[in-house]
N, C-alpha and C. Protein backbone atom coordinates (compact mmCIF):
# COMPACT_ATOMS: atom_id res chain seq x y z
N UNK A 1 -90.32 -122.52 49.65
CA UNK A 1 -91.59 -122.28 50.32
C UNK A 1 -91.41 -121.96 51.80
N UNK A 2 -90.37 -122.61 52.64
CA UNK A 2 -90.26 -122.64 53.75
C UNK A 2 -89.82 -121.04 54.29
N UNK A 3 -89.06 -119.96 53.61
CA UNK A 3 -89.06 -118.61 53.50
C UNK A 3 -90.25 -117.79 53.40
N UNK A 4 -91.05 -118.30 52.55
CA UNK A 4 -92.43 -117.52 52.13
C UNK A 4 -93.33 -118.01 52.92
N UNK A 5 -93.61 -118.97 53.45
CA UNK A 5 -93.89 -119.45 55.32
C UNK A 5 -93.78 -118.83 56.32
N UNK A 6 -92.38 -118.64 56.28
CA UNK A 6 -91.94 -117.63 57.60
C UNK A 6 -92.18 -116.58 57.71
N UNK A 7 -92.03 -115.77 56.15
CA UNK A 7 -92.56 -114.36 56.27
C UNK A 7 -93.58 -114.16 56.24
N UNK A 8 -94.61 -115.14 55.71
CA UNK A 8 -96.09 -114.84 56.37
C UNK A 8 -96.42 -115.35 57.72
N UNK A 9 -95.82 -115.78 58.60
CA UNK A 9 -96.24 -115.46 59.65
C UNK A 9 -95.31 -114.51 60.43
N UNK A 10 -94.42 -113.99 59.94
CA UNK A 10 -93.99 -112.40 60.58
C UNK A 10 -95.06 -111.72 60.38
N UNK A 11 -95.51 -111.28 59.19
CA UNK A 11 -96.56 -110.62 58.76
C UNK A 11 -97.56 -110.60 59.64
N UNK A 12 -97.95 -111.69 59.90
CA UNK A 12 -99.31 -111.72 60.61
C UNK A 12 -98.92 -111.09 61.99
N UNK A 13 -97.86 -111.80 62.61
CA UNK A 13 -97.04 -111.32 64.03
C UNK A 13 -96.66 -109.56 64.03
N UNK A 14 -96.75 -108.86 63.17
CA UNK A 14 -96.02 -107.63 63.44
C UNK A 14 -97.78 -107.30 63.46
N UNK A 15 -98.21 -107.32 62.35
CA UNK A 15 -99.66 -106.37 61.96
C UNK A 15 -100.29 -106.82 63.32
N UNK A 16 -100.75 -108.02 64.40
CA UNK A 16 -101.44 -107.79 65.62
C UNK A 16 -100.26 -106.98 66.67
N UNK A 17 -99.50 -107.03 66.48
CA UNK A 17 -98.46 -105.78 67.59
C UNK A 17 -98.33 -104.64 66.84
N UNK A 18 -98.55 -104.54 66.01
CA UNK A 18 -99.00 -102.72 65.35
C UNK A 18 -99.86 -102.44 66.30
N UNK A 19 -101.50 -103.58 65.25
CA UNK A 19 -102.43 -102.55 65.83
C UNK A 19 -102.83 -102.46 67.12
N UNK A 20 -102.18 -103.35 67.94
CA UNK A 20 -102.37 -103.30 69.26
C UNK A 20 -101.58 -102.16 69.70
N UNK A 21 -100.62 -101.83 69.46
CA UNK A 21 -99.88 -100.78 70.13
C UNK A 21 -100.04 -99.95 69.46
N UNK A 22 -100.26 -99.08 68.10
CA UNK A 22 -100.82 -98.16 67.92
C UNK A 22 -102.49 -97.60 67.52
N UNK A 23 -103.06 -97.91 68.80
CA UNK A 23 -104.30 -98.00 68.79
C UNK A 23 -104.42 -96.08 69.46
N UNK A 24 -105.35 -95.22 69.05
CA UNK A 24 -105.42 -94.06 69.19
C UNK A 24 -105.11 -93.98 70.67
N UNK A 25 -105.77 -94.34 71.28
CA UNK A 25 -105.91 -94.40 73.31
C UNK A 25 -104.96 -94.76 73.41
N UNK A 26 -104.35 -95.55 72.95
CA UNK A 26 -102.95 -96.02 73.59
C UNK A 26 -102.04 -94.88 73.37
N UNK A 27 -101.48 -94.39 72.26
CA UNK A 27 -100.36 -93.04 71.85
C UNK A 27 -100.91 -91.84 72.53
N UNK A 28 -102.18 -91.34 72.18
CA UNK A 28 -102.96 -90.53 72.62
C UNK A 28 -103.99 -90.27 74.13
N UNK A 29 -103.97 -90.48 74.92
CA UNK A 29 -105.10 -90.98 75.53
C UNK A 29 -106.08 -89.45 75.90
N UNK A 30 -107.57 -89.93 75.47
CA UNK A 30 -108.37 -88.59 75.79
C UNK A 30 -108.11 -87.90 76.83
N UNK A 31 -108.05 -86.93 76.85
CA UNK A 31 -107.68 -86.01 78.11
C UNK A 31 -106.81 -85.90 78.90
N UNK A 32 -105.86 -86.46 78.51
CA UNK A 32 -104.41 -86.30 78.75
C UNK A 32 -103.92 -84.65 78.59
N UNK A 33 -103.98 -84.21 78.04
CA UNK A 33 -103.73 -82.72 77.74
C UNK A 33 -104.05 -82.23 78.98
N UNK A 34 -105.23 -82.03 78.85
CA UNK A 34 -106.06 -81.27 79.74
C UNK A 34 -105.87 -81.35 81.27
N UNK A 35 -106.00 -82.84 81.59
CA UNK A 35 -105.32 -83.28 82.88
C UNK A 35 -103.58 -82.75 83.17
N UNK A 36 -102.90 -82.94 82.05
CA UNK A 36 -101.18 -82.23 82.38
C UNK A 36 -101.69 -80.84 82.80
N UNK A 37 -102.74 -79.61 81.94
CA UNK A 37 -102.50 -78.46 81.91
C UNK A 37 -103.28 -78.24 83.66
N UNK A 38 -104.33 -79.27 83.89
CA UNK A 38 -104.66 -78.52 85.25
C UNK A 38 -103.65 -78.88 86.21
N UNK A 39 -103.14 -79.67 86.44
CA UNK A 39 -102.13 -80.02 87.26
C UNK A 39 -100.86 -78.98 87.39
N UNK A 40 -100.97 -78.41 86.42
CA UNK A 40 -99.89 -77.53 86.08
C UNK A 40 -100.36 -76.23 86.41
N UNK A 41 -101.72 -75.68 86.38
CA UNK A 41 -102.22 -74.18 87.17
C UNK A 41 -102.26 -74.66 88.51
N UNK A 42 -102.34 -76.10 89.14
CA UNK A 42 -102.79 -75.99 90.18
C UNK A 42 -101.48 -76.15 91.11
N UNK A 43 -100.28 -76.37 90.13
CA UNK A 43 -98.48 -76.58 90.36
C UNK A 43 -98.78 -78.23 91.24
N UNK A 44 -99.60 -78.98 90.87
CA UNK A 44 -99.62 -80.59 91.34
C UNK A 44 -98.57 -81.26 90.31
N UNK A 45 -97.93 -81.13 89.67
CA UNK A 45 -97.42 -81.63 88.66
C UNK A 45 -96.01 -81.71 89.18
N UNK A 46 -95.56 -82.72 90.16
CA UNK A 46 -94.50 -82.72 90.86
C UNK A 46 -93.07 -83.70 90.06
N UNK A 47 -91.99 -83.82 90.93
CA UNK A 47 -91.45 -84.78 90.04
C UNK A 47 -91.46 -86.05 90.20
N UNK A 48 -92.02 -87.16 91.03
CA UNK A 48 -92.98 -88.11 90.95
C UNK A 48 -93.95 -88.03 89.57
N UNK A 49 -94.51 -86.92 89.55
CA UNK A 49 -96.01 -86.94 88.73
C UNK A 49 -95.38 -86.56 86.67
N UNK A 50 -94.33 -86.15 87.23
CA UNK A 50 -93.85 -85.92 85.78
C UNK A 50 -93.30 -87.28 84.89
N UNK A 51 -92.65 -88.15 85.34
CA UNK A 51 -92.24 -89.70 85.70
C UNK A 51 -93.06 -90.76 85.29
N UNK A 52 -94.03 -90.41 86.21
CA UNK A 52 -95.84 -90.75 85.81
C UNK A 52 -96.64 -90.83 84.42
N UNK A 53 -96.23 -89.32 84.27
CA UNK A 53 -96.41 -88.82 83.09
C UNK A 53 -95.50 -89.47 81.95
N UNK A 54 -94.27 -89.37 81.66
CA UNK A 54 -93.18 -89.64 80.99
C UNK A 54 -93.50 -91.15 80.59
N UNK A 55 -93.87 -91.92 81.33
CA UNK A 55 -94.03 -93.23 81.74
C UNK A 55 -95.52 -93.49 80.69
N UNK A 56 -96.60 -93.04 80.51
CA UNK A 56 -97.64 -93.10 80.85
C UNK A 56 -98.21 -93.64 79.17
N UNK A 57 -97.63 -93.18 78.30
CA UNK A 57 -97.99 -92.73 76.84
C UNK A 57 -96.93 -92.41 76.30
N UNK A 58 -96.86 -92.47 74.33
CA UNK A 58 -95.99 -91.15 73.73
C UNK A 58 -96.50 -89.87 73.79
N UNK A 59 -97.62 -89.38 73.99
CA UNK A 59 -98.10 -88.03 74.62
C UNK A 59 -97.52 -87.77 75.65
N UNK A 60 -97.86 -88.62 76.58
CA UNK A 60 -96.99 -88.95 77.67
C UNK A 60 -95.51 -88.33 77.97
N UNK A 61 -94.51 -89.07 77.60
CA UNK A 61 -93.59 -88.85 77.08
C UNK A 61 -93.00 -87.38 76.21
N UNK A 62 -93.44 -86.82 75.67
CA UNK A 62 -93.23 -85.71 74.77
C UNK A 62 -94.07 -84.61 75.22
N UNK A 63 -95.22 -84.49 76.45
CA UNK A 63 -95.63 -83.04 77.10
C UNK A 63 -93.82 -83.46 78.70
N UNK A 64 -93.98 -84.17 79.12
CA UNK A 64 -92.79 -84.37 79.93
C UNK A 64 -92.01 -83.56 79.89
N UNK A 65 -91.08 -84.26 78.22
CA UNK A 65 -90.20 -83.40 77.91
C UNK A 65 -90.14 -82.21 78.15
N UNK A 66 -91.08 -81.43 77.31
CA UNK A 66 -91.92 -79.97 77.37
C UNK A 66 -91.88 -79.53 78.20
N UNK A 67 -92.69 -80.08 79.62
CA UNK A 67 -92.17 -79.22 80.73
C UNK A 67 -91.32 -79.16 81.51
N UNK A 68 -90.76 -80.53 81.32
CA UNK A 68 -89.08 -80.51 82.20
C UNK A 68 -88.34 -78.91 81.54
N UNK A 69 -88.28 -78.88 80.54
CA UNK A 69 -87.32 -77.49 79.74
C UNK A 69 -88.40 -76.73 79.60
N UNK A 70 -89.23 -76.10 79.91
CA UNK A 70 -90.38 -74.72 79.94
C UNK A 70 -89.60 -73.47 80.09
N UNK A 71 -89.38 -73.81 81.61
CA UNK A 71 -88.24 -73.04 82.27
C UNK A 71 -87.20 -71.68 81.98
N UNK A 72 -87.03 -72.64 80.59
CA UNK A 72 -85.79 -72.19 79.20
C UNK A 72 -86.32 -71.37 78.33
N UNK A 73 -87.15 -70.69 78.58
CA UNK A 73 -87.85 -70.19 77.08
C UNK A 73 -88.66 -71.54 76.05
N UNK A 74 -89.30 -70.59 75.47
CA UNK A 74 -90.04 -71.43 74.33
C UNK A 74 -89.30 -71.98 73.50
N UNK A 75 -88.48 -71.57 73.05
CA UNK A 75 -87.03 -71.92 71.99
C UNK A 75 -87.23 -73.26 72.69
N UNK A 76 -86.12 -73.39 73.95
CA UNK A 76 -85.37 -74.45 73.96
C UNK A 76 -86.91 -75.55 74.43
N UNK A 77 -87.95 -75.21 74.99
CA UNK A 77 -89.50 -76.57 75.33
C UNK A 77 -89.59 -76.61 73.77
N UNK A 78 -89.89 -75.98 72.94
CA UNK A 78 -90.32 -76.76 71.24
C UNK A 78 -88.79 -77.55 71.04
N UNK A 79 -87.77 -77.00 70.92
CA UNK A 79 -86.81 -78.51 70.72
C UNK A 79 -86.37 -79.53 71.51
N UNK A 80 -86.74 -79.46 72.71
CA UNK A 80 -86.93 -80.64 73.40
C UNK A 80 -88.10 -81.53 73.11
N UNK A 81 -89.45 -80.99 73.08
CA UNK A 81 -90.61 -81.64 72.57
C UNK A 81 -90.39 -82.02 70.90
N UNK A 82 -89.45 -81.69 70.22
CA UNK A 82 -89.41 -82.18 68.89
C UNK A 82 -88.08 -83.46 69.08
N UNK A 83 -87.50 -82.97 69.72
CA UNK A 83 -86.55 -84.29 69.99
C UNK A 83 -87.19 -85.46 70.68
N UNK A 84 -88.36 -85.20 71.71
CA UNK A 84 -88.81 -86.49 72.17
C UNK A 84 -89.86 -86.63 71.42
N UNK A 85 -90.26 -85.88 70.31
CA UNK A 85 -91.08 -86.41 69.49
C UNK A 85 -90.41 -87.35 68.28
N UNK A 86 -89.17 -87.25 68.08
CA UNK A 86 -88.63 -87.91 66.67
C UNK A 86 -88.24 -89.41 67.49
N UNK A 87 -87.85 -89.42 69.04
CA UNK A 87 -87.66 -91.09 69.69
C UNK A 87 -89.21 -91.52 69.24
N UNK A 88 -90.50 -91.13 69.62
CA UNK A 88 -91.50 -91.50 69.44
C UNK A 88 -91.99 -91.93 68.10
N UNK A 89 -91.85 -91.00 67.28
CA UNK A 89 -92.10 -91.39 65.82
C UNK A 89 -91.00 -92.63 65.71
N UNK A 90 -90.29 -92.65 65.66
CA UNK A 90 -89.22 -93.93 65.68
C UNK A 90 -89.55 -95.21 66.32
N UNK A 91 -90.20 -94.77 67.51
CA UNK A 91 -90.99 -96.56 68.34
C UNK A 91 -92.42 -96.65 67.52
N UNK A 92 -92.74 -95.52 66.96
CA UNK A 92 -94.34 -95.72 66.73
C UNK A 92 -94.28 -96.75 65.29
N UNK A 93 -93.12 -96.11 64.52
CA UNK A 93 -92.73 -96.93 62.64
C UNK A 93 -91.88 -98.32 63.18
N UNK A 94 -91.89 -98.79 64.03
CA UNK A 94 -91.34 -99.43 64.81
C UNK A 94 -91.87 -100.95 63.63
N UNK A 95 -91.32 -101.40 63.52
CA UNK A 95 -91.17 -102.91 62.15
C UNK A 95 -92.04 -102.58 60.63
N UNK A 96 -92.03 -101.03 60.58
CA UNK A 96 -92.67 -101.20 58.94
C UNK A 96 -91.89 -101.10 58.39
N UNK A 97 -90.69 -100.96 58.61
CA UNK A 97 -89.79 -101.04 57.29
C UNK A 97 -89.63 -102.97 56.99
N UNK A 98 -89.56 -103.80 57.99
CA UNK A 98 -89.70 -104.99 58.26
C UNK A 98 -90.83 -105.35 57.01
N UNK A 99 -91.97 -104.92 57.47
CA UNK A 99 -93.21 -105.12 56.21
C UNK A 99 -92.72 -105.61 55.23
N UNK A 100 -92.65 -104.05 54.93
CA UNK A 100 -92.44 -103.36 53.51
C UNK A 100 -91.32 -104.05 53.00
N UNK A 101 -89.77 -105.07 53.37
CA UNK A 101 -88.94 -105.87 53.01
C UNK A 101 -89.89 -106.64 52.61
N UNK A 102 -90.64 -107.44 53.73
CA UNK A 102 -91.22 -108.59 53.09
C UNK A 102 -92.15 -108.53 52.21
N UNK A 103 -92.74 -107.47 51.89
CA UNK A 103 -93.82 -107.41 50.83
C UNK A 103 -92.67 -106.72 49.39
N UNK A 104 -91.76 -106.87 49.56
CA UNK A 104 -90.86 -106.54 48.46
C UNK A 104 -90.18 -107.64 48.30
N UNK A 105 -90.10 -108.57 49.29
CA UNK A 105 -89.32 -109.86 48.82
C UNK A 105 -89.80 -111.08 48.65
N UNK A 106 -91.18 -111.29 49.11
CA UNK A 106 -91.55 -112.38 48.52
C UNK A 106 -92.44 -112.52 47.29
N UNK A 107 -92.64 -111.89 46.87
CA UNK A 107 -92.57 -112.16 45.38
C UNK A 107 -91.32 -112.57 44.39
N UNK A 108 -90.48 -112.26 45.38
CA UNK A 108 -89.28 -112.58 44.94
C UNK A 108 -88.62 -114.20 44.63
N UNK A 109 -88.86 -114.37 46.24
CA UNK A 109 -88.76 -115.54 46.62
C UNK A 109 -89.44 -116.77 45.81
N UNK A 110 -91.08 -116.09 45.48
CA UNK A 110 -91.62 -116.98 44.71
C UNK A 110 -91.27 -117.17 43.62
N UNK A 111 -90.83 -116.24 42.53
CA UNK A 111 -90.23 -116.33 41.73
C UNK A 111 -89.09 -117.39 41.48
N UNK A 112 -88.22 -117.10 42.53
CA UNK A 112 -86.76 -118.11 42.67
C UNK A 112 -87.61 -119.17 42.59
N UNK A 113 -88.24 -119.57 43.76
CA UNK A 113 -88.82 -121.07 43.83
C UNK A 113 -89.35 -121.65 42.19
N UNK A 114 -90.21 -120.71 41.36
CA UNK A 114 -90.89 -120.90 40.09
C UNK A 114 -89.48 -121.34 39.43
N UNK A 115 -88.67 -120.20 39.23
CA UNK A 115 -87.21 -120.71 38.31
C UNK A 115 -86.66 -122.08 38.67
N UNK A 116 -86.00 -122.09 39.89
CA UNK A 116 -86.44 -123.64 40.46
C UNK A 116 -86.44 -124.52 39.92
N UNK A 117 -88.21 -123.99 40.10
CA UNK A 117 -88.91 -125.33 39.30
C UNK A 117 -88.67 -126.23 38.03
N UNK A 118 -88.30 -124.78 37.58
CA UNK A 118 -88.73 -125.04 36.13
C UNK A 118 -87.31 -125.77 35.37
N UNK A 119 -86.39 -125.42 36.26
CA UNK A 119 -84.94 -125.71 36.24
C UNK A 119 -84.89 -126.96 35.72
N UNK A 120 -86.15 -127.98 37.61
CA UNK A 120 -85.98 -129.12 37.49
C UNK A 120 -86.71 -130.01 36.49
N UNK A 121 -87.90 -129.28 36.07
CA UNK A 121 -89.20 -129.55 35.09
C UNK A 121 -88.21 -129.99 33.67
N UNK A 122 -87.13 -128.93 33.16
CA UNK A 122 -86.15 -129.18 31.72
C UNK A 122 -85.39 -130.25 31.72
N UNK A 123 -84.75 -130.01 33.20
CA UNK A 123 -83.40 -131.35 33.44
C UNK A 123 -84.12 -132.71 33.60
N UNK A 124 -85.17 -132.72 34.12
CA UNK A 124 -85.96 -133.72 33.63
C UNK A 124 -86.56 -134.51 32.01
N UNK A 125 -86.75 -133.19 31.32
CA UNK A 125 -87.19 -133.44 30.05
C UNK A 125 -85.73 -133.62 29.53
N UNK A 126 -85.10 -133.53 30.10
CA UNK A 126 -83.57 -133.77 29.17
C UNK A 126 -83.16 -135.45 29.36
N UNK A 127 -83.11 -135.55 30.63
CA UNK A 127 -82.90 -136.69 31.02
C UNK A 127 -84.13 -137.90 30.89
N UNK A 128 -85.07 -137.66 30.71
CA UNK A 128 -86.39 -138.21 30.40
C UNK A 128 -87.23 -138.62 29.21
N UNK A 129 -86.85 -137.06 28.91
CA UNK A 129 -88.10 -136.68 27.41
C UNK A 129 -89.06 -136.31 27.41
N UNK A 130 -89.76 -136.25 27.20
CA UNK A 130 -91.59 -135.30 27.37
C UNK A 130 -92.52 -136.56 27.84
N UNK A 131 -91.70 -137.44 27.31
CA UNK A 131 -92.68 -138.27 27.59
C UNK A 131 -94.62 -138.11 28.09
N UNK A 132 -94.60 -138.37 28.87
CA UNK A 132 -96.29 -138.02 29.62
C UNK A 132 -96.58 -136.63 29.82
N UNK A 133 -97.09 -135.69 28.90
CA UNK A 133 -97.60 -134.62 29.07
C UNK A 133 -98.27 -134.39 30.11
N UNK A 134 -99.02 -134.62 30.85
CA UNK A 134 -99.38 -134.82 32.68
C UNK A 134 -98.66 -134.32 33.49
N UNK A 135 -97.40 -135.22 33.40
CA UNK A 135 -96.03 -135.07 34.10
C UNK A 135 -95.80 -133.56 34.12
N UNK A 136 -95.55 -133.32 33.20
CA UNK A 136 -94.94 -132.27 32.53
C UNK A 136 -95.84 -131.35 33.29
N UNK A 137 -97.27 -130.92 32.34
CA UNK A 137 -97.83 -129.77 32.66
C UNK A 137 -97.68 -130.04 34.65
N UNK A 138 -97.71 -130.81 35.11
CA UNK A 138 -97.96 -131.21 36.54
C UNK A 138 -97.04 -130.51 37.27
N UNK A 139 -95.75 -130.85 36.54
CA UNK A 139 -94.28 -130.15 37.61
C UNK A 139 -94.08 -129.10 36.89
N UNK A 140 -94.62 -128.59 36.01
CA UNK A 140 -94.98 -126.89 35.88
C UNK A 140 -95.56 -126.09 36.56
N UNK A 141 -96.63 -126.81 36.89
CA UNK A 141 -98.06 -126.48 37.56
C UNK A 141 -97.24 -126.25 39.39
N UNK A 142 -97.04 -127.09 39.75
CA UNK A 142 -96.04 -127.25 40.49
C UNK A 142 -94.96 -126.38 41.03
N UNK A 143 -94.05 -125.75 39.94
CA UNK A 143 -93.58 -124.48 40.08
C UNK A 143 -93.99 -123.13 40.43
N UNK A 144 -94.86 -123.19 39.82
CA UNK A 144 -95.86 -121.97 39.80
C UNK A 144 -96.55 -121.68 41.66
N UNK A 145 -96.26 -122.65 41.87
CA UNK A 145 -96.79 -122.58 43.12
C UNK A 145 -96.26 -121.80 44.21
N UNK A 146 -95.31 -121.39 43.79
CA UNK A 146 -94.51 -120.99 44.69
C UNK A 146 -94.48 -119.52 44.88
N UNK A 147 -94.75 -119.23 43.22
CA UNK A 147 -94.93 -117.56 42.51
C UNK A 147 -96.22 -116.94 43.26
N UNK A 148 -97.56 -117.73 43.41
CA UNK A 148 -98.77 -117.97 43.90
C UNK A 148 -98.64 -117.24 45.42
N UNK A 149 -97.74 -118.40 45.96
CA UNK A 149 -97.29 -117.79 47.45
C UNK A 149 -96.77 -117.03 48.07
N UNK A 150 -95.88 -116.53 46.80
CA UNK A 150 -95.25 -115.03 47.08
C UNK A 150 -95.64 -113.79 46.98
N UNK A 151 -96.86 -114.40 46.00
CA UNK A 151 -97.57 -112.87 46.07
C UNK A 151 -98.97 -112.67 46.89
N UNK A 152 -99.55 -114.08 47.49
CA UNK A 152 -100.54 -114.34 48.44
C UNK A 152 -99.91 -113.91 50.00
N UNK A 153 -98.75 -113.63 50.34
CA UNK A 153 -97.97 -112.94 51.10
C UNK A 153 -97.94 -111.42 50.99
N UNK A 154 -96.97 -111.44 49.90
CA UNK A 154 -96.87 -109.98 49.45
C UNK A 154 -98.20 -108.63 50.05
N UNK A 155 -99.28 -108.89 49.16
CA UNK A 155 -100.25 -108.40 48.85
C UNK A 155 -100.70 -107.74 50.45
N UNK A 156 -101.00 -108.96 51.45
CA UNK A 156 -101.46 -108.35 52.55
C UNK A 156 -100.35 -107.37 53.26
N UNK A 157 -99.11 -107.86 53.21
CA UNK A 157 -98.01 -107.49 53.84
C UNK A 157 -97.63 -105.81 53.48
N UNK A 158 -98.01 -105.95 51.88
CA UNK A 158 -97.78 -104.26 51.55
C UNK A 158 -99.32 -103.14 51.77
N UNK A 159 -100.50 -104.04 52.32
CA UNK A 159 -101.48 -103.64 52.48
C UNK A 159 -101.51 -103.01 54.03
N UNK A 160 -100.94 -104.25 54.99
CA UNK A 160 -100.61 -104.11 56.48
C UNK A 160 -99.78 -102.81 56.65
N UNK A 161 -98.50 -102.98 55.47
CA UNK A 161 -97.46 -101.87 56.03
C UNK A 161 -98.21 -100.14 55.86
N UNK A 162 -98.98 -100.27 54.54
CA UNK A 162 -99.05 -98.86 53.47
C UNK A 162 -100.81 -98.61 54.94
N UNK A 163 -101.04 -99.15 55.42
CA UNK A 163 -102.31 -98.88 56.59
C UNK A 163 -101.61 -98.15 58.06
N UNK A 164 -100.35 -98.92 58.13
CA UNK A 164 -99.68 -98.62 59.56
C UNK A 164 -99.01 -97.38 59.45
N UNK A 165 -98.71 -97.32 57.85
CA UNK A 165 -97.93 -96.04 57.68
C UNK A 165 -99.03 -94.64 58.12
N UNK A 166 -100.04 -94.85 57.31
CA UNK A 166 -100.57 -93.69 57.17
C UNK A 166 -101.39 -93.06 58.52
N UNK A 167 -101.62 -94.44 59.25
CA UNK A 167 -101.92 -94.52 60.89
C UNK A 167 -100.95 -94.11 61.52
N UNK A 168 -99.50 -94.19 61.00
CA UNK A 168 -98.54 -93.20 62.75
C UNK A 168 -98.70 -91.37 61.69
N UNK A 169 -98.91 -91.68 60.79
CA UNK A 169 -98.55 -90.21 60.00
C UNK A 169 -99.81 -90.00 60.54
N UNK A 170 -100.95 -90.01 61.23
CA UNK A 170 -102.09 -89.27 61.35
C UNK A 170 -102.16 -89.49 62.93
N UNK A 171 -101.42 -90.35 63.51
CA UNK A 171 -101.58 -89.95 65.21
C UNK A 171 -99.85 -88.78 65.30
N UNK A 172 -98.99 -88.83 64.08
CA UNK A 172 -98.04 -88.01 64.29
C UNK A 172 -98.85 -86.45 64.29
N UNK A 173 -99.72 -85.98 63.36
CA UNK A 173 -99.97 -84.73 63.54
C UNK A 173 -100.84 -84.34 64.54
N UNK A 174 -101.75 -85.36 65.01
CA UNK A 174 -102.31 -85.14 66.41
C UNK A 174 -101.37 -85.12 67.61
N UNK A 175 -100.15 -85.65 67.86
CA UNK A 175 -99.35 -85.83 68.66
C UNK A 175 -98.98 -83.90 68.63
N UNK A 176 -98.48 -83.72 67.33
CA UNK A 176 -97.79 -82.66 67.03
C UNK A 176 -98.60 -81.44 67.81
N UNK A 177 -100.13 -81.46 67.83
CA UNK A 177 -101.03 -80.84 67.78
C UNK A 177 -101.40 -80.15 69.52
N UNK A 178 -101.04 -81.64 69.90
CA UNK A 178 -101.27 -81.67 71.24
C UNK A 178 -100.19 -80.79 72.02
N UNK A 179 -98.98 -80.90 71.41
CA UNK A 179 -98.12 -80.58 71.81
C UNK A 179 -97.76 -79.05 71.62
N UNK A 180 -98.46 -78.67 70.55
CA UNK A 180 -98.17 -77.18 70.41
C UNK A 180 -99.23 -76.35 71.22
N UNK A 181 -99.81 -76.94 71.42
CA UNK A 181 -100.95 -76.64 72.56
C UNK A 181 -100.75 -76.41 73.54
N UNK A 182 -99.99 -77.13 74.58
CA UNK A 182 -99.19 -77.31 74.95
C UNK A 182 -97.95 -75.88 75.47
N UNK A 183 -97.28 -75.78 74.41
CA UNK A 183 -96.01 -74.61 74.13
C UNK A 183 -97.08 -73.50 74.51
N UNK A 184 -97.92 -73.30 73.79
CA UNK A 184 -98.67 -72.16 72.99
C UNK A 184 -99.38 -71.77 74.75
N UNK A 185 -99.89 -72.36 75.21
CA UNK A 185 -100.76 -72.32 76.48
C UNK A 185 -99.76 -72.15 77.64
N UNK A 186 -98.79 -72.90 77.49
CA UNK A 186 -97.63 -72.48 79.23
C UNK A 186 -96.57 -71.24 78.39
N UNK A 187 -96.76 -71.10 77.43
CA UNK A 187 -95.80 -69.57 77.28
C UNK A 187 -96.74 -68.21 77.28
N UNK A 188 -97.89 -68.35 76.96
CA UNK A 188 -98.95 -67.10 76.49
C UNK A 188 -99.42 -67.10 78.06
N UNK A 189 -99.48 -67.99 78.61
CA UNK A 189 -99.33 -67.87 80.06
C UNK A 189 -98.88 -67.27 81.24
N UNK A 190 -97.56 -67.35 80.91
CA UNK A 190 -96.36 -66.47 81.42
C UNK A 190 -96.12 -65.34 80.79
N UNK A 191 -96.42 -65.02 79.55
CA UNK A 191 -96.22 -63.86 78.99
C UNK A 191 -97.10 -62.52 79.85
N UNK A 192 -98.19 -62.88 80.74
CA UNK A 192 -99.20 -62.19 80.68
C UNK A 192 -98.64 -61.62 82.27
């Protein structure tokens, strides 16, 4: 039990630092775009302010990139912005694989604990006898408890992870979005 304890309160501990840190405003923040692109017609976008920027957000972080290498052609700003986009996706999935262990292993766990049980429930009836049916159904009952807890774990844990997942996969294509915006606007720019 003392395993299936612990991992429910990881559980609980990762899912409030998810959703605290991947909260839309936080990865994203409104008008962030818009604020990089005027700064950037108005050439305020110094290297202090890029730093700032870099610092600021994973939007943040990944228009940076972008315009540190502009410079270079479009080629080389989209693979810089895809390289500081894959560090980002990487901090954003940041303990769901963690989850997703524990919602794969404690059911497990409970299980062991049930076998266990039941181990001790026989070696008892061996050494004992059936004696008091009470007994019996009792340290059955007993075992089971453990199966109970592994999957009263489980359940939220693969619920927490399969929510966080589909939450960085949907601030990933807005990220993506922002960013080609981004490319698309400081090269059609210069083209002209």
């Amino acid at each position: 039990m003392w395993p299936i304890l612990i991992c429910s309160i990881v559980v609980v501990a990762i899912s409030i630092e998810r959703f605290i840190a991947l909260k839309s405003d936080r990865v994203i923040p409104a008008g962030q775009l818009a604020d990089v692109w005027s700064k950037l017609r108005s050439k305020a976008l110094t290297g202090e302010a890029l730093k700032t920027l870099r610092d600021s957000s994973p939007l943040g972080y990944i228009l940076a990139a972008g315009i540190s290498n502009a410079g270079h052609g479009r080629d080389v700003m989209k693979d810089s912005i895809e390289e500081a986009a894959g560090q980002v996706i990487h901090s954003l999935e940041r303990f769901l694989v963690l989850l997703s262990n524990i919602a794969n292993i404690t059911p497990l766990l409970g299980l062991l604990g049930t076998v266990l049980g039941m181990i001790q429930v026989f070696s008892d009836i061996m050494l004992f006898g059936t004696g008091n049916a009470a007994d019996l159904a009792g340290g059955i009952s007993q075992a089971l408890i453990t199966t109970a807890a592994g999957l009263t774990v489980a359940i939220p844990a693969m619920m927490s992870h399969r929510y966080f997942e589909r939450h960085v996969d949907s601030l990933v294509v807005q990220l993506e979005g922002q960013a080609t915006k981004l490319v698309d606007a400081m090269h059609s720019d210069q083209s002209k």
